[in-house]
C-alpha atoms as a PDB file:
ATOM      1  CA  UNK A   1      -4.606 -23.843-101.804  1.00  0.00           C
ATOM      2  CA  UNK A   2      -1.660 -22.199-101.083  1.00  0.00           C
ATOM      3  CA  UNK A   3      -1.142 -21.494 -97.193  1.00  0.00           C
ATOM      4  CA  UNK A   4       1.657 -18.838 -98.069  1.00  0.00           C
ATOM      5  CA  UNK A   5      -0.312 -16.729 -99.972  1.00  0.00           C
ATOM      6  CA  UNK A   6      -3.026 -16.902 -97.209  1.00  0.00           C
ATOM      7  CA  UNK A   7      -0.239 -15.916 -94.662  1.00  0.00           C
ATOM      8  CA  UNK A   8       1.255 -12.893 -96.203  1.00  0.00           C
ATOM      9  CA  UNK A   9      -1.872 -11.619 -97.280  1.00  0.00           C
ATOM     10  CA  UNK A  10      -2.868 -11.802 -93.788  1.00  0.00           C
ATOM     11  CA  UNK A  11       0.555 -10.022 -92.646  1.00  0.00           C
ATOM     12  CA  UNK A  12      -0.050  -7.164 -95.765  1.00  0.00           C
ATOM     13  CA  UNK A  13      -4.007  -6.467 -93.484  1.00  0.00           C
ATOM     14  CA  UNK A  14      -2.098  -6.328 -89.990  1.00  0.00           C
ATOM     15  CA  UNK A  15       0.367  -4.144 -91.300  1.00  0.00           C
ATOM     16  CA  UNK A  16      -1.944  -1.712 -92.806  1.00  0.00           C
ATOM     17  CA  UNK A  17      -2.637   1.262 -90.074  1.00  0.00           C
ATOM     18  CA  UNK A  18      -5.360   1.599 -88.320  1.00  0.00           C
ATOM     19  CA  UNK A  19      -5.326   4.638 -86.200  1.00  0.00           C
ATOM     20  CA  UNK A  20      -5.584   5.626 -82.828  1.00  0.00           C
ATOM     21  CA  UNK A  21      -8.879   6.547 -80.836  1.00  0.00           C
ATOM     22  CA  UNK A  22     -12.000   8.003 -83.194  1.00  0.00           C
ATOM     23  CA  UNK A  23     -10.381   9.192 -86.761  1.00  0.00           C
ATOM     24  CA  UNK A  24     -12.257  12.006 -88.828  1.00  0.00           C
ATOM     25  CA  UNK A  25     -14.787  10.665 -91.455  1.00  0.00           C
ATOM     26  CA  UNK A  26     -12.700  11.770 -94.332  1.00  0.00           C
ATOM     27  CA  UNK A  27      -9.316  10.596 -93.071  1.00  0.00           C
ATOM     28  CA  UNK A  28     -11.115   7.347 -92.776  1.00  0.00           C
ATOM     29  CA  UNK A  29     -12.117   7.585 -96.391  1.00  0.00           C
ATOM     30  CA  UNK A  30      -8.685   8.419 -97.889  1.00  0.00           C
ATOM     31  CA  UNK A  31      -7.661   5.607 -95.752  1.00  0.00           C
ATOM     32  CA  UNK A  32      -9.749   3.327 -97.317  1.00  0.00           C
ATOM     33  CA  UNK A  33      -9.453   4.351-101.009  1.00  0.00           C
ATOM     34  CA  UNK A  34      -5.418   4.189-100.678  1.00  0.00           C
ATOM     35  CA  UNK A  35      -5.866   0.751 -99.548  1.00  0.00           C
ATOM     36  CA  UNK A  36      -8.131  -0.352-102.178  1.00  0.00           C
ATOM     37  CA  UNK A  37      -6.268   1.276-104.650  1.00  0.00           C
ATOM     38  CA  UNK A  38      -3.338  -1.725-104.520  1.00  0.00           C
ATOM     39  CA  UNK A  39      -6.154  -4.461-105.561  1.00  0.00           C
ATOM     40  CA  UNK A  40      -5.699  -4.717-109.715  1.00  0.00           C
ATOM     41  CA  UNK A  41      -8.250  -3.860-111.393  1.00  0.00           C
ATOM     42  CA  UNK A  42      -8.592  -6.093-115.375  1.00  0.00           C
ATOM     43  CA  UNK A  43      -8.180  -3.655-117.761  1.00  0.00           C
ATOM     44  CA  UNK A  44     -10.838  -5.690-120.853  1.00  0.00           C
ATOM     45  CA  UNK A  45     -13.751  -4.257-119.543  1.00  0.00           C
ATOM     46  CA  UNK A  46     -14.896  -0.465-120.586  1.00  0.00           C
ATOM     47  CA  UNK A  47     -15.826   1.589-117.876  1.00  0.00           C
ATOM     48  CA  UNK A  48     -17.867   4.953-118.379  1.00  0.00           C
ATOM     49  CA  UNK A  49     -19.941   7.050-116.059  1.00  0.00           C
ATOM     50  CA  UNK A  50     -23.714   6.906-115.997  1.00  0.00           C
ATOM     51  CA  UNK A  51     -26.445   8.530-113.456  1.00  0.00           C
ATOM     52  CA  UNK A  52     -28.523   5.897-112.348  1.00  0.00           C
ATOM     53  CA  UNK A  53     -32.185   7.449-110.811  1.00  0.00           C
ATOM     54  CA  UNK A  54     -30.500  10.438-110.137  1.00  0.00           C
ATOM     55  CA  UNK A  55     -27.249   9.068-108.582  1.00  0.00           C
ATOM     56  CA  UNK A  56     -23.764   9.078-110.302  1.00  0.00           C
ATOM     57  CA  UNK A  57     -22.974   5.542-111.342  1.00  0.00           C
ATOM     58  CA  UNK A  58     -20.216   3.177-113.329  1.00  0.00           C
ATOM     59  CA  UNK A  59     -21.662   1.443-115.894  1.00  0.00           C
ATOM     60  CA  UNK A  60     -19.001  -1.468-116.538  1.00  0.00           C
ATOM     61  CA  UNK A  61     -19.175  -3.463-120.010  1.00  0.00           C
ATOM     62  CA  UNK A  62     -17.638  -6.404-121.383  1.00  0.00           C
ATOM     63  CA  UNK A  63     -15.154  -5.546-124.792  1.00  0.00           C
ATOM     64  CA  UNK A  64     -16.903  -7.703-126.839  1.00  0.00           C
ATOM     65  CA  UNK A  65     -19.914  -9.715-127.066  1.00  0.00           C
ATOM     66  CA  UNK A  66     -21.641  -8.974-124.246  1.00  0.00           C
ATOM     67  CA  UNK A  67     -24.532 -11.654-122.538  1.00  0.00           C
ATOM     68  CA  UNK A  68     -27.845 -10.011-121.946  1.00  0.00           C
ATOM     69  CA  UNK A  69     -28.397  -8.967-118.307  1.00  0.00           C
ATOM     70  CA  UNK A  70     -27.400  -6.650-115.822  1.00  0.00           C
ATOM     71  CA  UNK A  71     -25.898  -6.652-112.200  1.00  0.00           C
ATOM     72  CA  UNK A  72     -26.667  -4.178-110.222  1.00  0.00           C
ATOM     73  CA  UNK A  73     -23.423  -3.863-107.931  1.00  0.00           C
ATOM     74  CA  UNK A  74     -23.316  -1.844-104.557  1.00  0.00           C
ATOM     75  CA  UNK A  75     -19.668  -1.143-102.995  1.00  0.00           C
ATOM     76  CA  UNK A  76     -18.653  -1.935 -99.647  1.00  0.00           C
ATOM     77  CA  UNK A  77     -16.994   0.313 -97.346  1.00  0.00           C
ATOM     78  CA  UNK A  78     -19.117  -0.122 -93.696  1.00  0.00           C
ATOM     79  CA  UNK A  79     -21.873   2.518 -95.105  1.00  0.00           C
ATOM     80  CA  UNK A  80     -19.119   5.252 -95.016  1.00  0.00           C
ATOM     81  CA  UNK A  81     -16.335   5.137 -97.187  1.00  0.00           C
ATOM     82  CA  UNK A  82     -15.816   3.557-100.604  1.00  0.00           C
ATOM     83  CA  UNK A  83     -17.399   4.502-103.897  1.00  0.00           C
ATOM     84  CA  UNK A  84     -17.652   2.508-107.623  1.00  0.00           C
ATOM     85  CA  UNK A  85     -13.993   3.310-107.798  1.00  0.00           C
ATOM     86  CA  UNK A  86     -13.116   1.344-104.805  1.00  0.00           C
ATOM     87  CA  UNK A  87     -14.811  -2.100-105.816  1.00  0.00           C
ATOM     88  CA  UNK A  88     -13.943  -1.912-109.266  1.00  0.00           C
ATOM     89  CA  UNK A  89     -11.591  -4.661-108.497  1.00  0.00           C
ATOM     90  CA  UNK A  90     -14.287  -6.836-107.945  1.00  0.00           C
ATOM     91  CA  UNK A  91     -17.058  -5.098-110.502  1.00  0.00           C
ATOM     92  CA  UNK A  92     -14.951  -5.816-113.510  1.00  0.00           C
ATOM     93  CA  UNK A  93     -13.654  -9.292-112.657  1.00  0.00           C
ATOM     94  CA  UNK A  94     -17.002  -9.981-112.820  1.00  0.00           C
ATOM     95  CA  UNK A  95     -18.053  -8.324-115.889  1.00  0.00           C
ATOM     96  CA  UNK A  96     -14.882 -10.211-117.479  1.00  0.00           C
ATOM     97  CA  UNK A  97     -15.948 -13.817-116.053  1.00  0.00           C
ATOM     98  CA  UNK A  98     -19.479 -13.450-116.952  1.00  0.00           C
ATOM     99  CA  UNK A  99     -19.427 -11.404-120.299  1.00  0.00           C
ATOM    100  CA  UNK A 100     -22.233  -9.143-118.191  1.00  0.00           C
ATOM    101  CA  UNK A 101     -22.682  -5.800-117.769  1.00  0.00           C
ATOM    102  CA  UNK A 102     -22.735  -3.926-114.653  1.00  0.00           C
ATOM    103  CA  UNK A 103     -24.167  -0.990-113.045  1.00  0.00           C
ATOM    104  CA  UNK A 104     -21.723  -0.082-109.746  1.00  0.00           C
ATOM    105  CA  UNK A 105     -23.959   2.339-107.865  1.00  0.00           C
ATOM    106  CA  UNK A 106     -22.563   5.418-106.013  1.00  0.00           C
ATOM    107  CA  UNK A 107     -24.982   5.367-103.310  1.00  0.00           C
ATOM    108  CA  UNK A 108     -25.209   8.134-100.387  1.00  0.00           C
ATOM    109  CA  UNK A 109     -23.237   7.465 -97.611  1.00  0.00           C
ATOM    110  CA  UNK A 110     -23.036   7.635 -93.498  1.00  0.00           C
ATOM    111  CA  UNK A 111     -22.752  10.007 -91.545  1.00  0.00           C
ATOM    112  CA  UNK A 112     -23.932  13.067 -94.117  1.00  0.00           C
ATOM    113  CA  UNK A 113     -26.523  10.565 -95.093  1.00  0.00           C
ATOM    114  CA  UNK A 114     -27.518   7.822 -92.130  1.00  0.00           C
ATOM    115  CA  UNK A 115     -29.765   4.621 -92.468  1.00  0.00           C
ATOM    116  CA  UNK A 116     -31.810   4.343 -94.525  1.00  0.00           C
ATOM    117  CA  UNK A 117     -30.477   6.537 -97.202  1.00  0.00           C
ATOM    118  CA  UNK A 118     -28.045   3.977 -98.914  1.00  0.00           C
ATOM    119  CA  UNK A 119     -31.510   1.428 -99.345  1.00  0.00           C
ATOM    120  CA  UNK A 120     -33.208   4.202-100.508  1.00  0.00           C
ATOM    121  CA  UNK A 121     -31.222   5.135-103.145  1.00  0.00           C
ATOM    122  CA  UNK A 122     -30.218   1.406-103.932  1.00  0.00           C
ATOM    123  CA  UNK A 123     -34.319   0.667-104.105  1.00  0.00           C
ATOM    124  CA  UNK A 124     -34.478   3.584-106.574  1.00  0.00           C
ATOM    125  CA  UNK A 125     -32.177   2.322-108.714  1.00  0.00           C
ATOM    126  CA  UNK A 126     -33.631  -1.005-109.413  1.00  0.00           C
ATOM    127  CA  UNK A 127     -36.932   0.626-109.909  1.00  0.00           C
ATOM    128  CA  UNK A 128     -35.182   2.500-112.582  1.00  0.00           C
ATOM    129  CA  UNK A 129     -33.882  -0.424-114.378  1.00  0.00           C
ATOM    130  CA  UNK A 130     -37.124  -1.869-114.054  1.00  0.00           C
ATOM    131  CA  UNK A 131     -38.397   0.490-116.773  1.00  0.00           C
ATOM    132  CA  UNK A 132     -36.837  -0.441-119.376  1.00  0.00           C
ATOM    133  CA  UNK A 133     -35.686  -3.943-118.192  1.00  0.00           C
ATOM    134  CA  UNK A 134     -37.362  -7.306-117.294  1.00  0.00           C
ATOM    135  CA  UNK A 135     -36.577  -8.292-113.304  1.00  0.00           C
ATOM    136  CA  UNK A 136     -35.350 -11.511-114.300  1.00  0.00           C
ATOM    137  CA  UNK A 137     -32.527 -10.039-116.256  1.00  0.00           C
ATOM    138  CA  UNK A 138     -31.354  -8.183-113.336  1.00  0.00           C
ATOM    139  CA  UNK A 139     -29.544  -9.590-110.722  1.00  0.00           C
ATOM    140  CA  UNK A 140     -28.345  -8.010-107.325  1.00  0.00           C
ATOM    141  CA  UNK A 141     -24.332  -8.293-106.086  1.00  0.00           C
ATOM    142  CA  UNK A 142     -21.968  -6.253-103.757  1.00  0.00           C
ATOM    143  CA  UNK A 143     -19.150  -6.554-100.999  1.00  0.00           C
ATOM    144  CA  UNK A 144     -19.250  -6.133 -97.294  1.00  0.00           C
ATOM    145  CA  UNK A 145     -22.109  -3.135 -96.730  1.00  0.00           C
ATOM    146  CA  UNK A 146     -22.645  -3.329-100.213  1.00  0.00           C
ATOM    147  CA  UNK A 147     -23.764  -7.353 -99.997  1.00  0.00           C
ATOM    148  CA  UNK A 148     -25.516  -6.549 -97.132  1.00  0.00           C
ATOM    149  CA  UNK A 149     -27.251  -3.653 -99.278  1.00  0.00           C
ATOM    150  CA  UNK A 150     -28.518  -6.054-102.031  1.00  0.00           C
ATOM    151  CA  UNK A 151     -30.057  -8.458 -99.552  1.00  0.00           C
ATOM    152  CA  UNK A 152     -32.125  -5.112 -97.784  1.00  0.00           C
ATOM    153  CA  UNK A 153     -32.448  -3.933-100.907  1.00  0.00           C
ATOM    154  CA  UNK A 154     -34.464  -6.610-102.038  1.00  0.00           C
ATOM    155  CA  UNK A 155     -36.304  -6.407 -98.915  1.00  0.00           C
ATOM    156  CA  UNK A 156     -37.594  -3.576 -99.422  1.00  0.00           C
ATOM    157  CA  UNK A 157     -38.230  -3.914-102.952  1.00  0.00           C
ATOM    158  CA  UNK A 158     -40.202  -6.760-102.124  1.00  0.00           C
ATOM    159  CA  UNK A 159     -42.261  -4.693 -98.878  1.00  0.00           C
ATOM    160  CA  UNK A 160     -42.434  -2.141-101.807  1.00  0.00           C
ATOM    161  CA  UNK A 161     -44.764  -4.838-103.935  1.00  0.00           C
ATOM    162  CA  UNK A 162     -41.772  -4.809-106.486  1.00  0.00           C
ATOM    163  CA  UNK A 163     -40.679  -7.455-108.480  1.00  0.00           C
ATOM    164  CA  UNK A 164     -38.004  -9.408-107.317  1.00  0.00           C
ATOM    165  CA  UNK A 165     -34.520  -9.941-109.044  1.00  0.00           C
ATOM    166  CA  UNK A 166     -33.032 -12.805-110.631  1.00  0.00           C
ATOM    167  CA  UNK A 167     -30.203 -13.446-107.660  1.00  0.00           C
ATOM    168  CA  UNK A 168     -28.164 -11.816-105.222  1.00  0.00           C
ATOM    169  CA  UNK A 169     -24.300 -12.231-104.593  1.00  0.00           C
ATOM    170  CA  UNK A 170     -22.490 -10.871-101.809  1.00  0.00           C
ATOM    171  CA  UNK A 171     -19.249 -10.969-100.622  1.00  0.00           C
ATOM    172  CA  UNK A 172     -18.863 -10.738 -96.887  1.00  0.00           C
ATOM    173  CA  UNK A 173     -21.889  -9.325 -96.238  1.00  0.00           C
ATOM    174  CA  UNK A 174     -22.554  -7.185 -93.762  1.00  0.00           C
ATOM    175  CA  UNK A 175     -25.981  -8.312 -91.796  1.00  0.00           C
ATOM    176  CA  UNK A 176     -26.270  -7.709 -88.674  1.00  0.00           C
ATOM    177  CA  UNK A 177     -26.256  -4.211 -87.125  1.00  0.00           C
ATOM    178  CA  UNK A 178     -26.883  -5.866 -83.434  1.00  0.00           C
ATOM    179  CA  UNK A 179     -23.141  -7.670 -83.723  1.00  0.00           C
ATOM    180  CA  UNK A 180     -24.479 -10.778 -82.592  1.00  0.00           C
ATOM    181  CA  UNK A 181     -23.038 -13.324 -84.575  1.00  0.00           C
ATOM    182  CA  UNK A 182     -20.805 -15.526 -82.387  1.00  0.00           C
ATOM    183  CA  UNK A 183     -17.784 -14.975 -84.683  1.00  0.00           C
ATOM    184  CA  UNK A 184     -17.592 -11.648 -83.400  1.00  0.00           C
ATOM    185  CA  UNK A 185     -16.342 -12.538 -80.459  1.00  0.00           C
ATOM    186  CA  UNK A 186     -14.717 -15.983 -82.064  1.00  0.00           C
ATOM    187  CA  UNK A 187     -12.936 -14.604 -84.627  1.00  0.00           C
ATOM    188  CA  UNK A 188     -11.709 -11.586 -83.311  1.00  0.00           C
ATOM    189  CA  UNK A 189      -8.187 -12.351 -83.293  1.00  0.00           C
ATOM    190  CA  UNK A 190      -8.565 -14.004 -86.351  1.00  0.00           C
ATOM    191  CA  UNK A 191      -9.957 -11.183 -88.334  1.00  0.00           C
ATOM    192  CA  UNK A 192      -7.140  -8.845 -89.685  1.00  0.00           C
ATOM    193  CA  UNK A 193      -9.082  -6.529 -90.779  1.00  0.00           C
ATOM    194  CA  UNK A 194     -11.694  -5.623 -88.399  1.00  0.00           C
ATOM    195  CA  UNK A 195     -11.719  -4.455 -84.889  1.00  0.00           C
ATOM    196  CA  UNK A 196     -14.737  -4.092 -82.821  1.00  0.00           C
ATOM    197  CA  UNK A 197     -13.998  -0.624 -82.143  1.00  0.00           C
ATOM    198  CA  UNK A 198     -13.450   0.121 -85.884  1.00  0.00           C
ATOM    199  CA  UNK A 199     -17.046  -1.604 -86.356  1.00  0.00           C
ATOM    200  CA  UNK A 200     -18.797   0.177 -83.457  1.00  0.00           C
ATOM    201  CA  UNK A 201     -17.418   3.259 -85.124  1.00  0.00           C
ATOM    202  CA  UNK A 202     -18.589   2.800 -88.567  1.00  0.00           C
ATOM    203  CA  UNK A 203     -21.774   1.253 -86.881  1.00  0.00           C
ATOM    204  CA  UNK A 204     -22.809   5.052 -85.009  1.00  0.00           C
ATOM    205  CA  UNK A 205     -22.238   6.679 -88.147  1.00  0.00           C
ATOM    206  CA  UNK A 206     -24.780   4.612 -90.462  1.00  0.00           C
ATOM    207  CA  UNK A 207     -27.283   4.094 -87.240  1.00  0.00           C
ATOM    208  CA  UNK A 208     -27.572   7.574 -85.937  1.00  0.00           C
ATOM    209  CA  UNK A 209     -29.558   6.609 -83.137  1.00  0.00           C
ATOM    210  CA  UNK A 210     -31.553   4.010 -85.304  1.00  0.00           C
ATOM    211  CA  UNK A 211     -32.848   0.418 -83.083  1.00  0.00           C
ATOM    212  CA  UNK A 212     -30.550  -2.055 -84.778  1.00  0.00           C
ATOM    213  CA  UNK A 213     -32.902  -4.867 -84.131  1.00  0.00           C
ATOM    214  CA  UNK A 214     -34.942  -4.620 -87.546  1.00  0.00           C
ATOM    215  CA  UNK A 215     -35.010  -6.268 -90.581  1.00  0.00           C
ATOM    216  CA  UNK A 216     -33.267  -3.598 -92.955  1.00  0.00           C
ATOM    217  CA  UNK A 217     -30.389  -3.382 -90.003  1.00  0.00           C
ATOM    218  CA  UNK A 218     -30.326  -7.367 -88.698  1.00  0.00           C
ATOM    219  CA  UNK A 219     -31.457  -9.141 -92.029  1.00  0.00           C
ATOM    220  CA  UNK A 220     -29.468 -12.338 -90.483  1.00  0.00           C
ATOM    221  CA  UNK A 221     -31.259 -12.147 -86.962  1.00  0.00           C
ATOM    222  CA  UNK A 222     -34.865  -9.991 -87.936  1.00  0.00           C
ATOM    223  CA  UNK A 223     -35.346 -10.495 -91.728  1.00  0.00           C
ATOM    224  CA  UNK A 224     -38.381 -13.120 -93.366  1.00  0.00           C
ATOM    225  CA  UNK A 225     -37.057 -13.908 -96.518  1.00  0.00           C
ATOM    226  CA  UNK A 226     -39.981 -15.420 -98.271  1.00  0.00           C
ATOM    227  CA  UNK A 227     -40.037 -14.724-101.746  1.00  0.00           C
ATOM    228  CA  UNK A 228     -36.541 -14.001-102.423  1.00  0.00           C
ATOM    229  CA  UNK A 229     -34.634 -15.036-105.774  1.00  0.00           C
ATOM    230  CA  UNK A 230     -31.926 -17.329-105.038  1.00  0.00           C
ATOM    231  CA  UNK A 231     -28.571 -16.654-102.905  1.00  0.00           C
ATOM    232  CA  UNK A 232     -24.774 -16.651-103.242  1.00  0.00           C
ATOM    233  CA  UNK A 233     -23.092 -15.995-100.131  1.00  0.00           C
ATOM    234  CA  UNK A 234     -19.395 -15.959 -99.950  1.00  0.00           C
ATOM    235  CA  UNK A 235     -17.214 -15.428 -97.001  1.00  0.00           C
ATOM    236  CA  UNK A 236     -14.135 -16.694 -95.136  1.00  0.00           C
ATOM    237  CA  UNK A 237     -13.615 -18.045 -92.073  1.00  0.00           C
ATOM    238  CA  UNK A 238     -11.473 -15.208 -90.664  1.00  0.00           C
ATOM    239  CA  UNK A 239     -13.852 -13.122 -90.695  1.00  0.00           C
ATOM    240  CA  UNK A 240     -15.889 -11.303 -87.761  1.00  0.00           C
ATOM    241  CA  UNK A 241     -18.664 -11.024 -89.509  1.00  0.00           C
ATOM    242  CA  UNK A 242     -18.266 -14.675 -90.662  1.00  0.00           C
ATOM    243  CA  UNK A 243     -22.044 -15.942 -88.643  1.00  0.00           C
ATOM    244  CA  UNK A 244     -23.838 -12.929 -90.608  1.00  0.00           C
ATOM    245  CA  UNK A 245     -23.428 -14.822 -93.763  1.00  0.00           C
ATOM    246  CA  UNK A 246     -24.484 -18.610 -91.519  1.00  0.00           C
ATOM    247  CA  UNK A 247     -26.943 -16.996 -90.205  1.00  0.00           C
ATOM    248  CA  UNK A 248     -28.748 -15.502 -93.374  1.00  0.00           C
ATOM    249  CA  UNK A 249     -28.236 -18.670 -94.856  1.00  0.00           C
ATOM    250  CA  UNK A 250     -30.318 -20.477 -92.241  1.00  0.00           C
ATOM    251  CA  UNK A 251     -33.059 -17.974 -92.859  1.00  0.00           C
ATOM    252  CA  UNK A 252     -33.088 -18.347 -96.337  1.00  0.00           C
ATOM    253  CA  UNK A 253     -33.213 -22.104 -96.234  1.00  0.00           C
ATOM    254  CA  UNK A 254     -36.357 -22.022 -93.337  1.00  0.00           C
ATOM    255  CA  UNK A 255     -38.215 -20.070 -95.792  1.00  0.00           C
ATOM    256  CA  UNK A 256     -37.553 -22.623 -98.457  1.00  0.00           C
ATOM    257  CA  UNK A 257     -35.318 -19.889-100.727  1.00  0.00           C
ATOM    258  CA  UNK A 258     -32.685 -21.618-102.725  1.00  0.00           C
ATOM    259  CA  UNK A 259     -28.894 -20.188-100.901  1.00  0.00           C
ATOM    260  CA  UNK A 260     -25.547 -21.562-101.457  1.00  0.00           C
ATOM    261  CA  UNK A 261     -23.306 -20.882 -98.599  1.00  0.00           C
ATOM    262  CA  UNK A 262     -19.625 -21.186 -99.864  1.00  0.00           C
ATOM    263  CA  UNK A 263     -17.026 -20.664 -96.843  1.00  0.00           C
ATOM    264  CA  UNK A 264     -13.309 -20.340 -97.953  1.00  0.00           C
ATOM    265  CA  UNK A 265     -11.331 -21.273 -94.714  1.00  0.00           C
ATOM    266  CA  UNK A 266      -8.158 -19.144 -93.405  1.00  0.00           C
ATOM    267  CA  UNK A 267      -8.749 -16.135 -95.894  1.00  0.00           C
ATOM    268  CA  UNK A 268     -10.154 -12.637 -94.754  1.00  0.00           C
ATOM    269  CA  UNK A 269     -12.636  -9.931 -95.585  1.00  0.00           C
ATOM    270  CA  UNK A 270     -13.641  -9.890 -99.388  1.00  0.00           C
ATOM    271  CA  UNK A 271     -10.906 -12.093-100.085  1.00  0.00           C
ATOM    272  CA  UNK A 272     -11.656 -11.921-103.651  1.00  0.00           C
ATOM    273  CA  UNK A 273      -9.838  -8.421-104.301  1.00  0.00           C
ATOM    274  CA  UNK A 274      -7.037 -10.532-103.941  1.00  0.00           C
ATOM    275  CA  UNK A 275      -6.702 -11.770-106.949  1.00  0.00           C
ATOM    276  CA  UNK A 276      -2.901 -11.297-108.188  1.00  0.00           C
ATOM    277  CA  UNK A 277      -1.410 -12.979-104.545  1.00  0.00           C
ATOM    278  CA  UNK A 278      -4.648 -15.483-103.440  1.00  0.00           C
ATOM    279  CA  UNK A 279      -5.432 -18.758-105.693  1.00  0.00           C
ATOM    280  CA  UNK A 280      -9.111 -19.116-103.534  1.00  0.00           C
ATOM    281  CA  UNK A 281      -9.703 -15.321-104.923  1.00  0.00           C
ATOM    282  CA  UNK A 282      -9.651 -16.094-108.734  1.00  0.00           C
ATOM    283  CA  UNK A 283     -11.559 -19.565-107.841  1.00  0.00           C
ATOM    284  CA  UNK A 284     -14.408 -18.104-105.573  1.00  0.00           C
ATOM    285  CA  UNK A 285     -14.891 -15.434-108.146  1.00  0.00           C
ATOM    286  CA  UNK A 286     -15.298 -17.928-110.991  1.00  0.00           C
ATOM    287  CA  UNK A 287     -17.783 -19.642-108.893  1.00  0.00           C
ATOM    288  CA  UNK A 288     -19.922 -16.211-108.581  1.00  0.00           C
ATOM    289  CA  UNK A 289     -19.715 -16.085-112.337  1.00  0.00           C
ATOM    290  CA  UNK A 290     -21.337 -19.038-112.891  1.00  0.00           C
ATOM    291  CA  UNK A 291     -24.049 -18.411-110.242  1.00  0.00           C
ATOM    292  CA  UNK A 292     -24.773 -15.193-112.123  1.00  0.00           C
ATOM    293  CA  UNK A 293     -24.423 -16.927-115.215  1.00  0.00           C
ATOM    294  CA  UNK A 294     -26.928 -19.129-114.198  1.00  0.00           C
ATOM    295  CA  UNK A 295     -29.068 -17.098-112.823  1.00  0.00           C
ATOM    296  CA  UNK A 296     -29.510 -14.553-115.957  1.00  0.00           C
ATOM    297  CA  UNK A 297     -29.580 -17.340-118.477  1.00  0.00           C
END
């Protein structure tokens, strides 16, 4: 562990700008690809573009020798911003640790397309793997929104009387629409890269009036989790959104579904783009590969 890396990586977030009062949409989005676009991306894996039940879609393979399987990986960006460009980063680390294939979904996004729209598309997806794939070669994974997408994703494919997938993995998820958690308030000034009004922001956009206090909004505070596959949840203790990912965790385990809950202390928000400048990036990302690994053996 290396408390220098941790610090200037957390000096690199605070410089970044944020903005003053409510920023356009598509400033928001530039924003948020120019950011991304410093994380380094491996350069083994091929990447090509697919449509995926109707949607455009990355399909990300190994150079050589590739496992059997598939994750299914859904972006973060708060419901909003982002695209498969914008977590490759993370998409084809994992492809390289895990010799796996991926699928990097470019699901509709908030406002032009509110909750549930991203689900929707997400759930149409796996149904469309489903036709030519087994469910327990299929596993679920994303970052921020997008973890919090595979877990409501497999909600609803589960409501749907769908088969379930191997595993999920999310980084940072997103879970709670209701902002809750007592980390929001806890970690606040530890977080460096989210405010509340940046959250409450995003938030309007995806909810568009919508009750947050459902399942497919809340999973971590409304969501019964019978029948899931098992769960990887990653996430660092600077980090507002720190208690979605304890609190999912607790649901998981009261309805007996097998969940790791792996906490990396002092580090941010998806902390595993990181990679080049962060030890605990490279290491937590090795542990996901094994999980998935694992879980598509």
């Amino acid at each position: 562990m290396s408390r220098e890396q941790r610090r200037a990586i957390d000096e690199q977030l605070r410089r970044a700008p944020k903005g003053a009062g409510p920023v356009p949409v598509e400033r928001m989005r530039a924003g948020f690809a120019a950011l991304i676009s410093e994380f380094p991306v491996p350069v083994a894996p091929r990447q090509s573009g697919t449509t995926l039940a109707g949607r455009p879609a990355i399909l990300v393979e190994p150079s050589a020798d590739p496992r059997p399987g598939t994750i299914l990986y859904f972006h973060g960006g708060s419901f909003s911003l982002g695209s498969p460009r914008t977590a490759m980063a993370l998409t084809a680390n994992l492809v390289l640790r895990t010799g796996i294939r991926a699928l990097s979904l470019d699901y509709r996004l908030a406002p032009e397309h509110p909750f549930p729209a991203g689900i929707e598309d997400c759930l149409a997806a796996y149904r469309s793997l489903l036709e030519d794939n087994d469910p327990s070669s299929i596993l679920f994974a994303g970052d921020s929104a997008g973890g919090g997408l595979a877990v409501t994703t497999t909600l609803a494919a589960r409501d749907a009387g769908l088969p379930m997938p191997a595993g999920i993995v999310a980084f940072s998820p997103g879970l709670d629409h209701t902002r809750t958690g007592a980390s929001m308030a806890a970690k606040e000034d530890a977080d460096p890269f989210f405010t509340r009004e940046g959250m409450a922001r995003t938030g309007e956009l995806y909810l568009a009036g919508a009750d947050p206090a459902q399942p497919l909004l809340a999973p971590a505070v409304h969501a019964d989790l019978t029948g899931f596959p098992p769960i990887l949840l990653q996430v660092g203790t600077n980090e507002m959104l720190l208690d979605d990912s304890v609190r999912l965790a607790e649901r998981a385990r009261d309805a007996d579904v097998d969940v790791i809950l792996d906490i990396t202390a002092d580090v941010p928000h998806v902390f595993h783009t990181f990679t080049d400048t962060l030890d605990e990036a490279g290491q937590a990302l090795d542990r996901a590969a094994l999980f998935i690994k694992q879980r598509l053996a």
